[in-house]
Structures are given as structure tokens and as C-alpha cells.
Protein backbone atom coordinates (compact mmCIF):
# COMPACT_ATOMS: atom_id res chain seq x y z
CA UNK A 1 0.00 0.00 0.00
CA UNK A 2 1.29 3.51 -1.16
CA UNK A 3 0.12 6.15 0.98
CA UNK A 4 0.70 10.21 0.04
CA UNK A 5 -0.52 12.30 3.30
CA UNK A 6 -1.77 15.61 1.33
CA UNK A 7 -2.33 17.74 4.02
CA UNK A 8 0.30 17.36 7.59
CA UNK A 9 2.50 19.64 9.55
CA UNK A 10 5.31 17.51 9.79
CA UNK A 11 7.26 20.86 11.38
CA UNK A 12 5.31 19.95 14.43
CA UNK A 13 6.59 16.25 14.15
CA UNK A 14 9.61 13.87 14.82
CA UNK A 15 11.38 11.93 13.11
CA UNK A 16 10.11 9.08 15.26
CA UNK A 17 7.04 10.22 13.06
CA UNK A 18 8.59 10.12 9.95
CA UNK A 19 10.04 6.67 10.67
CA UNK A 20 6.49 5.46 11.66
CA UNK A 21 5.02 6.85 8.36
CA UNK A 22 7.87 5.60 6.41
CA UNK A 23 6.92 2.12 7.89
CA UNK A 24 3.18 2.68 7.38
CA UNK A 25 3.52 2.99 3.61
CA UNK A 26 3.41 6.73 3.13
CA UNK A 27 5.87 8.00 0.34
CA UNK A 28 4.95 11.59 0.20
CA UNK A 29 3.03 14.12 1.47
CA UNK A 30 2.57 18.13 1.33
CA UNK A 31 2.96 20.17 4.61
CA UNK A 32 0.73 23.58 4.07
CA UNK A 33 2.26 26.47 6.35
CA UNK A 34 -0.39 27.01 9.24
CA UNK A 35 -0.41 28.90 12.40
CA UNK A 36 1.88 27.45 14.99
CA UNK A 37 -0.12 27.75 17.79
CA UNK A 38 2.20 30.81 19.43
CA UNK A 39 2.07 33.95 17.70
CA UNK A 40 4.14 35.90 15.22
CA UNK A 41 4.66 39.19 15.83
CA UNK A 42 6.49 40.20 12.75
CA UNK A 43 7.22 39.02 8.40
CA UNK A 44 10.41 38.39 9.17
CA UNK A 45 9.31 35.08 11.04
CA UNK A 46 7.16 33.42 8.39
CA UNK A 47 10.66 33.90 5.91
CA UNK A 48 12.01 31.94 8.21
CA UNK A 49 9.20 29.52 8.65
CA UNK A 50 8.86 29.48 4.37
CA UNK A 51 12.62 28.40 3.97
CA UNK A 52 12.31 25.51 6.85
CA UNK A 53 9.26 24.33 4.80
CA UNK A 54 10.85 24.39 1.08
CA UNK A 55 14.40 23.64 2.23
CA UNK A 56 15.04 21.92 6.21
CA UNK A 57 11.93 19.86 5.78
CA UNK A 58 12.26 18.17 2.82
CA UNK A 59 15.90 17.33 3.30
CA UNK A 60 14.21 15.59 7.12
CA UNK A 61 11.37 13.61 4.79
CA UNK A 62 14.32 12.77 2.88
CA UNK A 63 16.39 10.45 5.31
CA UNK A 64 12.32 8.36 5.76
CA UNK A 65 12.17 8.17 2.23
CA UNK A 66 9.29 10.25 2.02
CA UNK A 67 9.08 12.59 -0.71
CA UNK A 68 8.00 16.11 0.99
CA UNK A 69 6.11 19.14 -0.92
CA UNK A 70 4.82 22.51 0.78
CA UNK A 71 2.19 25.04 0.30
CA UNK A 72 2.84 28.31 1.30
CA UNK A 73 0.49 31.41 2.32
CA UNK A 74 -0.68 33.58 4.94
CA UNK A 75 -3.18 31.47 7.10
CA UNK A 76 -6.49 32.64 7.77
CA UNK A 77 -6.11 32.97 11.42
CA UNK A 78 -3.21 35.59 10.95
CA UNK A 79 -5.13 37.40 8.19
CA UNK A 80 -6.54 39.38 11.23
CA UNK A 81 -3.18 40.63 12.70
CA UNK A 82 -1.65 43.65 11.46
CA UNK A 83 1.76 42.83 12.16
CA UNK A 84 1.24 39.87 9.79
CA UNK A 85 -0.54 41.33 6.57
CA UNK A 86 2.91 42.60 5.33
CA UNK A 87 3.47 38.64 4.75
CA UNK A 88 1.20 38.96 1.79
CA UNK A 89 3.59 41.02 -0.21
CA UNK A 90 6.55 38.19 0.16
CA UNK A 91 4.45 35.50 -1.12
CA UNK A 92 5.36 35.67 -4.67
CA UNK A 93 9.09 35.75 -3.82
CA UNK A 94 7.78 31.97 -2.87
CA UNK A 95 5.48 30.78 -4.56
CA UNK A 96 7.83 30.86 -7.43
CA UNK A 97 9.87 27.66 -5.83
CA UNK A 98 9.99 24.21 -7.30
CA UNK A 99 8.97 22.52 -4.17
CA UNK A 100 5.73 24.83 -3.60
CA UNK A 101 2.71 22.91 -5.18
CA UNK A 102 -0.59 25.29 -4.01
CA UNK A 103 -1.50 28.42 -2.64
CA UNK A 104 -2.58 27.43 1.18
CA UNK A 105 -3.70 26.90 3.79
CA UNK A 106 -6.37 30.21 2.98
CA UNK A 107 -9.75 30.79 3.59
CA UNK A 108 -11.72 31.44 6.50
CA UNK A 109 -11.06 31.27 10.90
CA UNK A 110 -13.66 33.61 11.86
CA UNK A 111 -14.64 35.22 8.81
CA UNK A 112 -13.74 38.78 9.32
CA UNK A 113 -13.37 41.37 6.65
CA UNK A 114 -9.72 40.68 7.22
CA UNK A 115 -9.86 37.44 6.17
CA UNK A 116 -12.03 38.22 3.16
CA UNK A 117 -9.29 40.26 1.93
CA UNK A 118 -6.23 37.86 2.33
CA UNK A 119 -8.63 35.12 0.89
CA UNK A 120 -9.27 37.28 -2.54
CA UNK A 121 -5.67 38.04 -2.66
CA UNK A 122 -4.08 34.83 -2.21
CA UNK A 123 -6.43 33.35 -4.98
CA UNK A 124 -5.54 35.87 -7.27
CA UNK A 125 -2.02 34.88 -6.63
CA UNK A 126 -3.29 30.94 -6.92
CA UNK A 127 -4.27 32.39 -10.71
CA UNK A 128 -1.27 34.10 -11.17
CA UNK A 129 1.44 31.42 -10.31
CA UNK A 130 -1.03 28.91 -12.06
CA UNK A 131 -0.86 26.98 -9.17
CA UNK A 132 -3.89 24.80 -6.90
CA UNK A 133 -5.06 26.60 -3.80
CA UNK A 134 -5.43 24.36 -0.74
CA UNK A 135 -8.82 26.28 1.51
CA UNK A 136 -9.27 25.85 4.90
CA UNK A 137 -12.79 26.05 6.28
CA UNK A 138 -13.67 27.55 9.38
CA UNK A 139 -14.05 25.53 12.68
CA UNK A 140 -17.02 27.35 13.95
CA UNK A 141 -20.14 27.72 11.49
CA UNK A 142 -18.80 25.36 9.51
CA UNK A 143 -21.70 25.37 6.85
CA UNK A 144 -22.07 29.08 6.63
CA UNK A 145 -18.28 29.59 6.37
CA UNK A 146 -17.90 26.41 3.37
CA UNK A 147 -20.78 28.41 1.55
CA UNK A 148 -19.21 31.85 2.05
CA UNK A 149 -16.11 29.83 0.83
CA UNK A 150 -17.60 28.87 -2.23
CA UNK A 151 -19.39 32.01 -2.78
CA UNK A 152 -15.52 33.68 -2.90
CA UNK A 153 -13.71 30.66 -5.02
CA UNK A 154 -16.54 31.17 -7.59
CA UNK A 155 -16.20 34.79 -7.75
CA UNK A 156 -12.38 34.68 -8.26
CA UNK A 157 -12.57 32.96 -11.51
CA UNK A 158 -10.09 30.21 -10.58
CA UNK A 159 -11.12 26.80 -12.10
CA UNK A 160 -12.88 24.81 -9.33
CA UNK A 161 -10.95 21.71 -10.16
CA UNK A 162 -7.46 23.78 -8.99
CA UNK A 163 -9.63 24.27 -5.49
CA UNK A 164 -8.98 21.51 -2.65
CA UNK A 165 -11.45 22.48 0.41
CA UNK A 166 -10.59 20.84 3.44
CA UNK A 167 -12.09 20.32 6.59
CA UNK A 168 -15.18 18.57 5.59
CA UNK A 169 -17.69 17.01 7.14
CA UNK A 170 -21.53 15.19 6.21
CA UNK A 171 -22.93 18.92 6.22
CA UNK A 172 -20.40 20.30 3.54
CA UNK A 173 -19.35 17.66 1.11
CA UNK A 174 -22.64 17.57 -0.59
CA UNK A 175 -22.19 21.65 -1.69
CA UNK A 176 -18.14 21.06 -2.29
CA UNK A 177 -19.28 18.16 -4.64
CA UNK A 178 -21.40 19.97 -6.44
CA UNK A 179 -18.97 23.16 -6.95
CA UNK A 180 -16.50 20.99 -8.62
CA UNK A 181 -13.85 21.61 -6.24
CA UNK A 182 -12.25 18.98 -4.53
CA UNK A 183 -13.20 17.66 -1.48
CA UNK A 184 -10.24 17.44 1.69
CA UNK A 185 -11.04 15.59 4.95
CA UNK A 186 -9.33 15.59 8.35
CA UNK A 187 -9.55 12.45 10.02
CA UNK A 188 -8.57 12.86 13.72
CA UNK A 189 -8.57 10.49 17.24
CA UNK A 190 -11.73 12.70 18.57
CA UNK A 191 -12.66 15.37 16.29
CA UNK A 192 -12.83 16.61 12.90
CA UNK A 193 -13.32 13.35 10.82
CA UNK A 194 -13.18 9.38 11.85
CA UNK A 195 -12.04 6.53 9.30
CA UNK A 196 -15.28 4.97 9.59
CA UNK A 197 -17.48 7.99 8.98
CA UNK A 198 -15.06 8.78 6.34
CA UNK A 199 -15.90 5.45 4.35
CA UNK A 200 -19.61 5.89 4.51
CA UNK A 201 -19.13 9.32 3.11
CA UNK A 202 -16.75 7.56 0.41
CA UNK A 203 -19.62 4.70 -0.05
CA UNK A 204 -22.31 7.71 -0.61
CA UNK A 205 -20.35 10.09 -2.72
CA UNK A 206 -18.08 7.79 -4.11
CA UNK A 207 -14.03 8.76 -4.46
CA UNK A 208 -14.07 11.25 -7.23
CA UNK A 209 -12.23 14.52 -5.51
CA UNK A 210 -11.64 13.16 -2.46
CA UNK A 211 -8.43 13.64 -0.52
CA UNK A 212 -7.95 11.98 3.09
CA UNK A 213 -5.49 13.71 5.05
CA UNK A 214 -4.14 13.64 9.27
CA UNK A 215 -3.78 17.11 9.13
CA UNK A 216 -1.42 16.44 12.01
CA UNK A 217 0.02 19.19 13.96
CA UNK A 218 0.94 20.27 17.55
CA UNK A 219 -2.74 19.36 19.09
CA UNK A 220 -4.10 15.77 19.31
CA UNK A 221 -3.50 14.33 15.79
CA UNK A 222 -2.68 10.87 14.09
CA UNK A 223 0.27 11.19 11.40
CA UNK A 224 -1.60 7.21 10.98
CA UNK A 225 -5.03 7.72 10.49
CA UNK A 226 -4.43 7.49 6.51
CA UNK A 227 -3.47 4.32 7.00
CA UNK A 228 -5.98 3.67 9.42
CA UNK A 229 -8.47 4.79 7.12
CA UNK A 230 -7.38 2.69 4.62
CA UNK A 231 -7.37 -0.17 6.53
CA UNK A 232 -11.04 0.74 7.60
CA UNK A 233 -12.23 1.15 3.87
CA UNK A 234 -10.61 -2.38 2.92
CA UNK A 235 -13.25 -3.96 6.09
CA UNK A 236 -15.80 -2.11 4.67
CA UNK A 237 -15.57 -4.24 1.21
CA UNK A 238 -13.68 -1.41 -0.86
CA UNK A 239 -11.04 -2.64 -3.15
CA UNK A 240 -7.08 -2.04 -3.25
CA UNK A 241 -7.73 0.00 -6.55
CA UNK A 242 -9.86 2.35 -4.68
CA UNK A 243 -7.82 2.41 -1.48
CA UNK A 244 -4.97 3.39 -3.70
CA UNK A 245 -7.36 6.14 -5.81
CA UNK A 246 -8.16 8.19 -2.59
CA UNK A 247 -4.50 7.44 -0.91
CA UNK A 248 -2.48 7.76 -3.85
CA UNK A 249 -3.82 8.91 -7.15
CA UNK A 250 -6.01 11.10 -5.72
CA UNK A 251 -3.56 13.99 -4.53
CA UNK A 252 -1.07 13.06 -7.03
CA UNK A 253 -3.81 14.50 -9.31
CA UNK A 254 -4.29 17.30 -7.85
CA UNK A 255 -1.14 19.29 -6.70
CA UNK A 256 0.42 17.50 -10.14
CA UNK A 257 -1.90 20.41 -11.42
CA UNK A 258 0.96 22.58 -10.46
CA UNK A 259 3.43 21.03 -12.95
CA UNK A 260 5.98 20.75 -9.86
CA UNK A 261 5.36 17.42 -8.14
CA UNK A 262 7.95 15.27 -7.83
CA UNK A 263 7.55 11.48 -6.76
CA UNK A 264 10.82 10.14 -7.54
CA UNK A 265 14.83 10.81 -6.86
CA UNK A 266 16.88 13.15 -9.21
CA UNK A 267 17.52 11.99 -12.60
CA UNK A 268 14.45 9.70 -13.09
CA UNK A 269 12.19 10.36 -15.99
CA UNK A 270 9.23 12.26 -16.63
CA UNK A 271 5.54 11.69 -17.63
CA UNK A 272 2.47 13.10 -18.11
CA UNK A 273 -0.35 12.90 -15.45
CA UNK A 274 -3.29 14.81 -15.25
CA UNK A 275 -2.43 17.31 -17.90
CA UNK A 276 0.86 18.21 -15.91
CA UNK A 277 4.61 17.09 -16.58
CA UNK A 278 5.72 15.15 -13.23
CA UNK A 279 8.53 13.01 -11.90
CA UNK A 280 6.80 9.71 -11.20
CA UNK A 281 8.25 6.86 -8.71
CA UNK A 282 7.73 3.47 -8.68
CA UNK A 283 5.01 1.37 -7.51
């Protein structure tokens, strides 16, 4: 079983992690920058914070085997603080870099004018760079804040398809289904999502879009509840292809979108997937 993890914050993470994950069958995964629970007072941080994630990070992946990818933005919760809005003017410096394969994570905390205006900015920069943008939905008023969402993707004019929104629940996916955006999932120990509501929503909306993530971080995560939910989809009478659709193929597709996704060591070959020149691995 191949496993790629689109959506963890390995920063927060050991290598004990990585050695676990390694062992668990996960070969790559993208670590969106997020807000690290303390804090920043000033732009000069997040540079810091950008280069660990396109440069110390993937060199840690690395020595696990695991291929390691980034997205890189001003997060929604930080969209409110003054001292951090500057950060907006050095994204293009990064979203220029091989590694960086979406605009994220954006969207909405609280859904202040704030963030409406680092949301609209950031996906005109998603257009720009022609790159995916990877949206985070709100944790309070969820459904109002994944319509609002939608309601702002649409009016952008990005193509829905370059759109991962993440978060999702049995409220949401119906609408994020039906926007042609893709369709992200958080499956936690105790909140957010659980492998085996995350196969009946699989069995009722079948795996077109979807992308299962940990979204592990610093609070009470599971850098093994992909595997987990693999494991729990196999029970439930789902076959190895489509275990490997939602695991694998699945987020390859999308952040392959961005023409820089790389599965394999230097000097392998190319291919074409999904419209987009990538370096493939092996099985």
C-alpha cells in the first residue's frame, strides 16, 4: 500500500514520526504552512518559517524516504493581525519555488473582513502562479463559512478543479461536490473526521475529488489515520484499486496540477499525469 498524506504539519513532528510513516507505507506528502499555535509578531518570522518548509523539511522527509512538498500562504487565522498582513507582499518571492505545489492553507477562521481580503488576494495569486489553492474552512459555522467559501472561489474565476477544500464534514461535502472543487477531509482520534465515517461518506459520494489527510500538527492528531483509514475502507468491502485512488492517485492529481510534483529521486524520468509534466516513482 502507497500512501501520500496531502495535508500534515510535519514541522510539528519527529522523526520518530517520519520513521512510523515511512513504515506505514506513506511516500509523500505536502505540509501547508499554518499557524503554529504561538504567535508571530512580525514578516520576518514566516521567511524563516517558508525556507524551513521548502528547504530543512524536505531534506528531514528525505532520510524516511518520504518525498516532501509545501504550500505556502498567509493562514487565515493571521489574516486578522496587522503585524502579519505585510506577509502577503513576500508571497510571490515563494510561490515561485519548485517545491511549492498550491497556494494554502487560505480561507476562512472567523470570517472577518480581514480574512475576506487575504482570501481574494491569495487566490488571485493561486491564478497568477497557475498553481492549486489548498482552503481551509472555518471551525465554527462550519456550513455558513464552506458556503461563504464557495461564494468567494466562484467569484475569483479560478477553475474549481485547482480548489482543494478541506475540513469537511456530512454537512459540507454535498455543496463542495457539487462546486466541482475537490473535497479534503481531516480524520482525527476525537474530532474533525473518523475513518469509519469517512468510508460511509466515500460509499455515498463515491471517491471522485476526495483527498484523506491527518492534518497532524501540535494538538491531538494521528500522522496514521491514513493508513488507518485505509485499513477501515478495505473492512468495509472497498477494493485495493480504490484504497490506492483516494491514498495515492487522488492527490497526485491534484497538486500534479501545479506542474511541480515530484515522486521520484533526481535523474528519473518524466511523464504526463493529469495534464501536468511530473517526476513519477515506482510502484
Amino acid at each position: 500500500m502507497r500512501i501520500f498524506d496531502p495535508h500534515i504539519h510535519m514541522t510539528s513532528r519527529t522523526t520518530d514520526d517520519y520513521a512510523r510513516m515511512a513504515a506505514a507505507g506513506v511516500r509523500a506528502l505536502v505540509e501547508p504552512a499554518f499557524w503554529l499555535g504561538q504567535p508571530r509578531t512580525n514578516p520576518g518570522s514566516f521567511t524563516d518559517y517558508f525556507d524551513s518548509l521548502i528547504g530543512w523539511e524536505p531534506y528531514r522527509a528525505a532520510q524516511f524516504g518520504i518525498v516532501h512538498h509545501a504550500t505556502i500562504a498567509l493562514n487565515p487565522k493571521e489574516a486578522n493581525d496587522p503585524r502579519c498582513r505585510p506577509v502577503l507582499d513576500l508571497l510571490p518571492r515563494y510561490l515561485d519555488k519548485d517545491r511549492v505545489v498550491a497556494v494554502g492553507e487560505i480561507g476562512y477562521d472567523s470570517m472577518t473582513p480581514e480574512e475576506d481580503d487575504a482570501f481574494e488576494r491569495q487566490l488571485a495569486l493561486a491564478v497568477e502562479h497557475e498553481l492549486p489553492a489548498l482552503v481551509h474552512t472555518p471551525h465554527r459555522d462550519k456550513a455558513h463559512g464552506t458556503r461563504r467559501t464557495l461564494e468567494v472561489v466562484a467569484a475569483s474565476g479560478i477553475d474549481p478543479g485547482r480548489v482543494a477544500v478541506d475540513h469537511l464534514n456530512e454537512v459540507t461535502v454535498g455543496i463542495v461536490r457539487e462546486s466541482g472543487c475537490w473535497m479534503g477531509f481531516s480524520i482525527y482520534p476525537e474530532t474533525k473526521m473518523s475513518p469509519p465515517r469517512m468510508v460511509e461518506i466515500l460509499r455515498e459520494h463515491g471517491p471522485e475529488r476526495m483527498l484523506v489527510n491527518s492534518a497532524a500538527d501540535w494538538g491531538h492528531s494521528d500522522p496514521l489515520l491514513t493508513l488507518e483509514t485505509a485499513q477501515a475502507m478495505l473492512a468495509a468491502g472497498f477494493t485495493e484499486d480504490d484504497v490506492d485512488r483516494v491514498l495515492w492517485r487522488n492527490p497526485v492529481e491534484f497538486y500534479g496540477q501545479s506542474g511541480r510534483l515530484d515522486l521520484t529521486p533526481a535523474g528519473a524520468g518524466e511523464e504526463t499525469f493529469a495534464g501536468s509534466s511530473i517526476k513519477r516513482g515506482g510502484s
